[in-house]
C-alpha atoms as a PDB file:
ATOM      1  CA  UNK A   1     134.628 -44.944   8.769  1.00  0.00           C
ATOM      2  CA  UNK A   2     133.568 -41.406  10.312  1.00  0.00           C
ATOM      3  CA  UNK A   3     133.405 -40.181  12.939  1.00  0.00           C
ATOM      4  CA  UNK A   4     129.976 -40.257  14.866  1.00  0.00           C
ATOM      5  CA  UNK A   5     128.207 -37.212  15.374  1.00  0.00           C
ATOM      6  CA  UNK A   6     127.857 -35.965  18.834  1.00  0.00           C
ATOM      7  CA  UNK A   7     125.119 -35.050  18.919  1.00  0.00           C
ATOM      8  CA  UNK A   8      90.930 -46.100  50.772  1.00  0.00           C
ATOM      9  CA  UNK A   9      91.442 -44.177  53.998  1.00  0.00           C
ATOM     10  CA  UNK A  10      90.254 -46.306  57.291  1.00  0.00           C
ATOM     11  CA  UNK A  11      86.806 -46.008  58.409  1.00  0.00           C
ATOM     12  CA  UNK A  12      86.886 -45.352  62.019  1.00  0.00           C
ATOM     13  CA  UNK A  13      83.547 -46.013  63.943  1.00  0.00           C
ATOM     14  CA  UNK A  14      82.346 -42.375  65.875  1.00  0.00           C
ATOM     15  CA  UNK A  15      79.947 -42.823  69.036  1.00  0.00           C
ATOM     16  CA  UNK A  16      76.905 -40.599  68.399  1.00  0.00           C
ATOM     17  CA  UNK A  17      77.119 -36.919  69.297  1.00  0.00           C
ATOM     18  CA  UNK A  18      75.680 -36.328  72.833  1.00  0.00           C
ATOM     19  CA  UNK A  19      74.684 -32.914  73.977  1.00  0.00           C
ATOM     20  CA  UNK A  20      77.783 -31.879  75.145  1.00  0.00           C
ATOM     21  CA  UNK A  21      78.795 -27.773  75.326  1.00  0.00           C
ATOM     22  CA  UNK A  22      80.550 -25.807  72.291  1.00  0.00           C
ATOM     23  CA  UNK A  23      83.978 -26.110  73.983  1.00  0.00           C
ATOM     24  CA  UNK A  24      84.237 -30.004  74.075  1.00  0.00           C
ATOM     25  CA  UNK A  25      83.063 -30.514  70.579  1.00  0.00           C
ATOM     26  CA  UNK A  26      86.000 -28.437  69.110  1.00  0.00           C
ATOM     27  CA  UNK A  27      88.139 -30.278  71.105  1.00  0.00           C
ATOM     28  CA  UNK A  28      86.392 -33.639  69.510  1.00  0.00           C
ATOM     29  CA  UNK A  29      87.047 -32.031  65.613  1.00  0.00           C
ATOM     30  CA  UNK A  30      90.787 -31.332  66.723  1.00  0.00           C
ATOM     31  CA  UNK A  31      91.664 -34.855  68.180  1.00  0.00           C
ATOM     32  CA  UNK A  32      89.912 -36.254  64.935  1.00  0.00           C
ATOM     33  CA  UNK A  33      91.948 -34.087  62.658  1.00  0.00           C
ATOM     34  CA  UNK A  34      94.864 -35.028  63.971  1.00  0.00           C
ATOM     35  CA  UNK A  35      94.250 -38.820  64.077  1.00  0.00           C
ATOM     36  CA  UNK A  36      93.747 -38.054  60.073  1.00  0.00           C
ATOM     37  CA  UNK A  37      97.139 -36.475  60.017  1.00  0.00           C
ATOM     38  CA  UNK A  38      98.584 -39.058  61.631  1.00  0.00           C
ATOM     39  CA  UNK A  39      97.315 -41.758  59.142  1.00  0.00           C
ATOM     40  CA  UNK A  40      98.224 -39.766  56.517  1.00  0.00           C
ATOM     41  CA  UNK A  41     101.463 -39.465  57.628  1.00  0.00           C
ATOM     42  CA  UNK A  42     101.823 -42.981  57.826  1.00  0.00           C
ATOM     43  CA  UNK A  43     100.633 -43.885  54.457  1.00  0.00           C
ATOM     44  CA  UNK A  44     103.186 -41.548  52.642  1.00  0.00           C
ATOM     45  CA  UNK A  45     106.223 -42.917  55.272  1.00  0.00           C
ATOM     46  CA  UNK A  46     105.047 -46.304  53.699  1.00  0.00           C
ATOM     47  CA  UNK A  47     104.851 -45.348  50.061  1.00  0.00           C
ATOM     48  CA  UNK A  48     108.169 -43.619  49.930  1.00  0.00           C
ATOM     49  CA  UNK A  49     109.713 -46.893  51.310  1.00  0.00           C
ATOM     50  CA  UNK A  50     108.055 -48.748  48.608  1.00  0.00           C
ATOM     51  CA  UNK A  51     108.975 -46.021  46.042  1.00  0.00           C
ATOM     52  CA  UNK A  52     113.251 -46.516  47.095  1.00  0.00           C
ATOM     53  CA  UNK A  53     112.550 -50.060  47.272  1.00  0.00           C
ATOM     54  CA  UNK A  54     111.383 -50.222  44.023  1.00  0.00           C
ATOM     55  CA  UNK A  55     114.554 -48.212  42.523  1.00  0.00           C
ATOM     56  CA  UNK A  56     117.037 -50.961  40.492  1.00  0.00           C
ATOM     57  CA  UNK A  57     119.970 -48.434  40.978  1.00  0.00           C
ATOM     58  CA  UNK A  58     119.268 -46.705  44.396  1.00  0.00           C
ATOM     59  CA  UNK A  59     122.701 -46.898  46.236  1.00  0.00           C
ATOM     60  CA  UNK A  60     124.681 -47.299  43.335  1.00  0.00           C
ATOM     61  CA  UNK A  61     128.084 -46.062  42.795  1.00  0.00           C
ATOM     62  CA  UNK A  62     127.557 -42.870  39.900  1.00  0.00           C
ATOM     63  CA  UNK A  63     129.379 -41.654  36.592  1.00  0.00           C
ATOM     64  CA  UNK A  64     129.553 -37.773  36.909  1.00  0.00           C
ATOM     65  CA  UNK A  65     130.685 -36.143  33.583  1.00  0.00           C
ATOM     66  CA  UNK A  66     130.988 -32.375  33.651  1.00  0.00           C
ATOM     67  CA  UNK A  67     131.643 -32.275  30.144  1.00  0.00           C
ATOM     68  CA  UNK A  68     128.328 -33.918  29.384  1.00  0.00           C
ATOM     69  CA  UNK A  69     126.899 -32.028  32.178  1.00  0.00           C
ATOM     70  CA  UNK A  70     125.259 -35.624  33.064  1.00  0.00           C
ATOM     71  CA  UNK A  71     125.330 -38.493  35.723  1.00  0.00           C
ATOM     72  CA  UNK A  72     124.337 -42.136  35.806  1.00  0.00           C
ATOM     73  CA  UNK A  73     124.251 -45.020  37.908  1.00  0.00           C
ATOM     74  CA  UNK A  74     126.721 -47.837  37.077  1.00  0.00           C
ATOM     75  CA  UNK A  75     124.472 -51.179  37.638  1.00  0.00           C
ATOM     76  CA  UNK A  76     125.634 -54.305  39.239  1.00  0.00           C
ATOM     77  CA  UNK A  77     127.968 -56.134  36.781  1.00  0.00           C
ATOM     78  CA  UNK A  78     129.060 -52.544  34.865  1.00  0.00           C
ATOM     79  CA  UNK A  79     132.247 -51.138  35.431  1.00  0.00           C
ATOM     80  CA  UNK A  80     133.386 -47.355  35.069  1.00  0.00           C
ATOM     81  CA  UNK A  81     136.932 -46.855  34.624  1.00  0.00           C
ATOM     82  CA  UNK A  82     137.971 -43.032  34.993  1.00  0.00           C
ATOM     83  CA  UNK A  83     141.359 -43.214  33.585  1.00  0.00           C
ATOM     84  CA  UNK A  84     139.781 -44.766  30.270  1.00  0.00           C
ATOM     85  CA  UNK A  85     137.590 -41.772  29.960  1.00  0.00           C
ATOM     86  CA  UNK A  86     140.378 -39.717  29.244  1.00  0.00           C
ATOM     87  CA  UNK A  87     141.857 -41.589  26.083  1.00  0.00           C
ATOM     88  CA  UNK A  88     138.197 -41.500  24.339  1.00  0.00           C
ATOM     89  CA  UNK A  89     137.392 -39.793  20.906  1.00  0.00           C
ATOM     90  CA  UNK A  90     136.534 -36.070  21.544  1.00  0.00           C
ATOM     91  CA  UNK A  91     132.656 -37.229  20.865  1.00  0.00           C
ATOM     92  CA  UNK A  92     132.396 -39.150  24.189  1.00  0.00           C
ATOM     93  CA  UNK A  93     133.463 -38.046  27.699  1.00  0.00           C
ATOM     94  CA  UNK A  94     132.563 -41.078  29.601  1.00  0.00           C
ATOM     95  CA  UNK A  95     131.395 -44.708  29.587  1.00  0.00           C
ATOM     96  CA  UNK A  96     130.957 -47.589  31.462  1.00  0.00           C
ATOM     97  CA  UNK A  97     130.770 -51.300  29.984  1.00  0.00           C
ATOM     98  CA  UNK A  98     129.542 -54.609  30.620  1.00  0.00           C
ATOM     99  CA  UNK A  99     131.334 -57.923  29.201  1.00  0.00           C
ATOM    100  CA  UNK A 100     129.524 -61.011  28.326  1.00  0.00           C
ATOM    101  CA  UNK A 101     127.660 -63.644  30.733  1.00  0.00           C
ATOM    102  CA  UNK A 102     125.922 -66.577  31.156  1.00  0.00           C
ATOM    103  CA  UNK A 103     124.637 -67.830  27.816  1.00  0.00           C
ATOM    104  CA  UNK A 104     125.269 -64.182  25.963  1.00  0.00           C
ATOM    105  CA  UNK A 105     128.210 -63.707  24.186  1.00  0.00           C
ATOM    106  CA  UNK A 106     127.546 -60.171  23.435  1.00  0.00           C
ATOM    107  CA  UNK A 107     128.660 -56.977  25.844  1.00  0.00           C
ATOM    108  CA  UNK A 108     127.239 -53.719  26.270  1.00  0.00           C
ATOM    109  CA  UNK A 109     128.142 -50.062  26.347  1.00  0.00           C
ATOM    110  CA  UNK A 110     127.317 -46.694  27.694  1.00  0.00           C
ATOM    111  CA  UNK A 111     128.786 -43.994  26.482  1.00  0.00           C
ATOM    112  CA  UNK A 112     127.984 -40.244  27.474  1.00  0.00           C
ATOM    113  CA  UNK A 113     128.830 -36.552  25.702  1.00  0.00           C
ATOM    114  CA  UNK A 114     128.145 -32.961  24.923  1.00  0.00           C
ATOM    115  CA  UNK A 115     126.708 -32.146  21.319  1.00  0.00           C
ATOM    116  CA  UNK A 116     128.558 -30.085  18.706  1.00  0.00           C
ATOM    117  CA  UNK A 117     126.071 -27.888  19.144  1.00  0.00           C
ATOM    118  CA  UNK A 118     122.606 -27.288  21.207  1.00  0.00           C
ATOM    119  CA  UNK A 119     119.887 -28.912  19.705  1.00  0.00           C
ATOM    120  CA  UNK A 120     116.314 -26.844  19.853  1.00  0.00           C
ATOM    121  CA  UNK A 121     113.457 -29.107  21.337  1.00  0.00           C
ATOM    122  CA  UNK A 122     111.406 -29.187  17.910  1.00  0.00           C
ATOM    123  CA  UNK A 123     114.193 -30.995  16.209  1.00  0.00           C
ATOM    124  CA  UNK A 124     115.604 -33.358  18.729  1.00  0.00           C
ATOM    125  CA  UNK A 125     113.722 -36.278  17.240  1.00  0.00           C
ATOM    126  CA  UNK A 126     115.610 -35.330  13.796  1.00  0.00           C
ATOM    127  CA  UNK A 127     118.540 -35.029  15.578  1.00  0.00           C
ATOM    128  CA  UNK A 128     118.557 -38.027  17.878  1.00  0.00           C
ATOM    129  CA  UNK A 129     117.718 -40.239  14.755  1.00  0.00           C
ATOM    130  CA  UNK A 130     120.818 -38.978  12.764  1.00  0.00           C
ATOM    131  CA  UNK A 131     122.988 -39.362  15.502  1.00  0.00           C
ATOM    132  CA  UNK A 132     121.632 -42.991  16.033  1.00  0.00           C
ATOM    133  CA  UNK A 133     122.382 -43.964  12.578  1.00  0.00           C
ATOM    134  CA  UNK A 134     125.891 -41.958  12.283  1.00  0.00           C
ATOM    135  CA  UNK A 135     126.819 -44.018  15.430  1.00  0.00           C
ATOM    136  CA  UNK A 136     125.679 -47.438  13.899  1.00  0.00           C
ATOM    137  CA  UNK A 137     127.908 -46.750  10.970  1.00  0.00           C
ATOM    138  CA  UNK A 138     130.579 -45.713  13.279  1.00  0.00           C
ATOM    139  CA  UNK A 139     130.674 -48.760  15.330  1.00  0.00           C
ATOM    140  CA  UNK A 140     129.212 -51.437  13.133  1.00  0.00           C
ATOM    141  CA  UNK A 141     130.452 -50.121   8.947  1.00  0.00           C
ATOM    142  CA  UNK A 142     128.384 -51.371   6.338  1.00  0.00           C
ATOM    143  CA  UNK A 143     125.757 -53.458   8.528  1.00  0.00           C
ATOM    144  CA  UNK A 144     122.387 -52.748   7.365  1.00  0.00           C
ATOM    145  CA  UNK A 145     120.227 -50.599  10.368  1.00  0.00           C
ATOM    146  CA  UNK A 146     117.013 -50.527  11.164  1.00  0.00           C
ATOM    147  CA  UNK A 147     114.997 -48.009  13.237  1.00  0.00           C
ATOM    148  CA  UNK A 148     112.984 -50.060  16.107  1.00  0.00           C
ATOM    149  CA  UNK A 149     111.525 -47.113  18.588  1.00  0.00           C
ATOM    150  CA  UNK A 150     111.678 -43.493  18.251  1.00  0.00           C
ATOM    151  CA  UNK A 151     109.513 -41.394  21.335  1.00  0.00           C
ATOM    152  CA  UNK A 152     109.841 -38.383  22.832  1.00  0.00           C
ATOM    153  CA  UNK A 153     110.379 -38.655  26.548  1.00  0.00           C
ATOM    154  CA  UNK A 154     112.462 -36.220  29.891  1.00  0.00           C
ATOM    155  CA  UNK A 155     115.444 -36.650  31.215  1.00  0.00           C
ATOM    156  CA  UNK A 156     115.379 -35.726  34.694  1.00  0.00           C
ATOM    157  CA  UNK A 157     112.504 -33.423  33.788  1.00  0.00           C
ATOM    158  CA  UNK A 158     114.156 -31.987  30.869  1.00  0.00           C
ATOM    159  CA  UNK A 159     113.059 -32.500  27.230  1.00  0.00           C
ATOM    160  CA  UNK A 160     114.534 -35.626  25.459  1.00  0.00           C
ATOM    161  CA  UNK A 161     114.256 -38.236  22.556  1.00  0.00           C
ATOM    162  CA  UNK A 162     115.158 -41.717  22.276  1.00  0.00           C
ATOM    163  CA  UNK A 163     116.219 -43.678  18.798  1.00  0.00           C
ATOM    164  CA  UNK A 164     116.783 -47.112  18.668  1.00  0.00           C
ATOM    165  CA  UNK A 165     118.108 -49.219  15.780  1.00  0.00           C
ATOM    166  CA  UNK A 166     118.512 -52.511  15.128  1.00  0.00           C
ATOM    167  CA  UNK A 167     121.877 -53.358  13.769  1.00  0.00           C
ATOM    168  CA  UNK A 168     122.289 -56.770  11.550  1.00  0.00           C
ATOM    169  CA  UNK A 169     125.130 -59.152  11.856  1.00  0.00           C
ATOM    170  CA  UNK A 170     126.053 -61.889   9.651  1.00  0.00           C
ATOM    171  CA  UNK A 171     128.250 -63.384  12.454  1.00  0.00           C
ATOM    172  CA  UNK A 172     127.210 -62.759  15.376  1.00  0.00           C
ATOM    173  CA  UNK A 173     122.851 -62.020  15.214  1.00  0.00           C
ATOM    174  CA  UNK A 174     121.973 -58.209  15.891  1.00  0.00           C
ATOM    175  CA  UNK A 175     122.990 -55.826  18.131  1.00  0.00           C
ATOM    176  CA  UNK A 176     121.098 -52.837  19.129  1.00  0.00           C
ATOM    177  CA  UNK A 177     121.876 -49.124  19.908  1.00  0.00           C
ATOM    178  CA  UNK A 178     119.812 -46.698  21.860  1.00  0.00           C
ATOM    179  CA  UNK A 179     120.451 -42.638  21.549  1.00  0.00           C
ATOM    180  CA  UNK A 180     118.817 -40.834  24.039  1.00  0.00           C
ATOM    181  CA  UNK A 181     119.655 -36.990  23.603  1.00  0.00           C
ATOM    182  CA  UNK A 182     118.788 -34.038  25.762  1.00  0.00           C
ATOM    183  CA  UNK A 183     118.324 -30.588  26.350  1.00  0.00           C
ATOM    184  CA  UNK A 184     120.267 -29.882  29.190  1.00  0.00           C
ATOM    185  CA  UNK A 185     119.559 -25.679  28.958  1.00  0.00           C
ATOM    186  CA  UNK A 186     119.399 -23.474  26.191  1.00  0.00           C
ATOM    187  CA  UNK A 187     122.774 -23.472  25.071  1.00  0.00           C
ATOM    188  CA  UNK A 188     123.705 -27.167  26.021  1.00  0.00           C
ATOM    189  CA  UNK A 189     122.638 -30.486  24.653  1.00  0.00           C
ATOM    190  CA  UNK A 190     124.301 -33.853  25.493  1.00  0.00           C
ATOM    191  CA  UNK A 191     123.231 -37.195  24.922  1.00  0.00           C
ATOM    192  CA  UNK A 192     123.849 -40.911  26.272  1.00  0.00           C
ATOM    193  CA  UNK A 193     124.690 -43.396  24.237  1.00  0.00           C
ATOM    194  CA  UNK A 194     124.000 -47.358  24.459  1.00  0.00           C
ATOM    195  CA  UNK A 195     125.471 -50.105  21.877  1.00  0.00           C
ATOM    196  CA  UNK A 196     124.855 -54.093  22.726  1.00  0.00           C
ATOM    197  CA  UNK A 197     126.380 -56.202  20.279  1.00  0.00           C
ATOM    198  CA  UNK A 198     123.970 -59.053  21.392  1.00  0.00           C
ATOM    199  CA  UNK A 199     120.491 -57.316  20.954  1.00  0.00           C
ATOM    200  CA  UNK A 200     118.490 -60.610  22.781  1.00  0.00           C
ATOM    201  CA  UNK A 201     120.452 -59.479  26.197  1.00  0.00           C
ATOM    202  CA  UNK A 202     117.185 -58.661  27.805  1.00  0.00           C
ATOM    203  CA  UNK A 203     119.092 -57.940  31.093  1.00  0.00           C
ATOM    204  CA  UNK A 204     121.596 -55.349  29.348  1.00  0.00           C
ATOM    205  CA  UNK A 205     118.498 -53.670  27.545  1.00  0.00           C
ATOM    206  CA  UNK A 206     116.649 -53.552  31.175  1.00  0.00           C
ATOM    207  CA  UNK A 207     119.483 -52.026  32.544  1.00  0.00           C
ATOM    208  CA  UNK A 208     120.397 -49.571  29.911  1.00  0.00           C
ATOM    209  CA  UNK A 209     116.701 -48.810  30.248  1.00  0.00           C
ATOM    210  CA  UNK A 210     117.052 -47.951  33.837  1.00  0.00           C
ATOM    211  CA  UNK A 211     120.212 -45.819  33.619  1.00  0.00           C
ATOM    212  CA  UNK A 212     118.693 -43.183  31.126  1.00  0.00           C
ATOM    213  CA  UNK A 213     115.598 -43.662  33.555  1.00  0.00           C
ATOM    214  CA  UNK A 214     117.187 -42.566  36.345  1.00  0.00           C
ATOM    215  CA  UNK A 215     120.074 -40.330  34.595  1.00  0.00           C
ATOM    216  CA  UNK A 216     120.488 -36.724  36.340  1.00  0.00           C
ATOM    217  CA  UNK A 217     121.543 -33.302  35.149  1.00  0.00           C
ATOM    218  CA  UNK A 218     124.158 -31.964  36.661  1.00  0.00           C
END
């Protein structure tokens, strides 16, 4: 076992003009403008409500690795434990977990790092593959893997790929691991890291999902 590679505006109604000198009129443009300034206002106090209401994670406690040069929300039901980040293999340099629930038997992971080395934006597909599959042997040795999803896509506006295999189990179904990795700058590329060993968890996979969606660069 090796191992893993770090890698529709209102429609007011408007009386009819009357015959009225210059002077008034310009005051009648101005009070109209800023009634349309006003609404406008309004309508983008109300969507940025909707847009933090909307946000899974917003007021959640964070993960901030410097190492990594990352940070990630910890969702409701995950637990980050500092002092364990400091006894983990030099590939990671943090995590956070989730144990089983309800009917799943299966927990889930999120681990976070710095890559050996940077990886240049034409190859992180390559690379976020391989370090999918070096992982899978890592944590699950000699179960067959098979690649589910591979797509280009940002991390907090910076250029990233995402690999996701499918890991067979004799005993215990499938689990699934997700390798999103990341250009932080020109010298730096880190990656997080997500391993479920019960891949029909849809709420670990929505959360997982949302952390990397919402993942910063620090």
């Amino acid at each position: 076992m090796t191992t893993p590679s770090p890698i529709s505006r209102p429609v007011y109604p408007v009386p009819a003009p009357q015959p009225t000198p210059k002077r008034p009129r310009r005051r009648l443009l101005v009070g109209t403008v800023a009634l349309l300034l006003v609404a406008a206002c309004a309508l983008a106090a109300v969507w940025w409500t909707k847009g933090e209401g909307d946000d899974p994670l917003a007021g959640r406690p964070r993960v901030t690795d410097t190492r990594a040069g990352l940070s990630y929300a910890v969702p409701e039901g995950w637990k980050h434990d500092a002092a364990k980040d400091k006894h983990l293999i030099d590939a990671f340099s943090s995590q956070m977990s989730r144990t089983s629930r309800g009917n799943s038997s299966g927990g889930a992971t999120v681990l976070a790092g710095r890559a050996g080395q940077a990886v240049p934006r034409a190859n992180l597909r390559r690379a976020a593959e391989s370090a999918a599959r070096s992982n899978a042997e890592f944590f699950f040795p000699d179960q067959p893997a098979t690649l589910e999803e591979s797509h280009a896509t940002e991390l907090d506006g910076r250029p990233a790929h995402t690999a996701v295999l499918r890991i067979r189990n004799d005993d215990d179904g499938a689990a699934r691991l997700q390798m999103t990795l990341v250009t932080v700058d020109g010298t730096r590329t880190a990656f997080l890291l997500a391993v479920t060993t019960d891949a029909s968890d849809t709420q670990n996979t929505a959360d997982i999902r949302a952390v990397v969606a919402d993942a910063a660069v620090d």
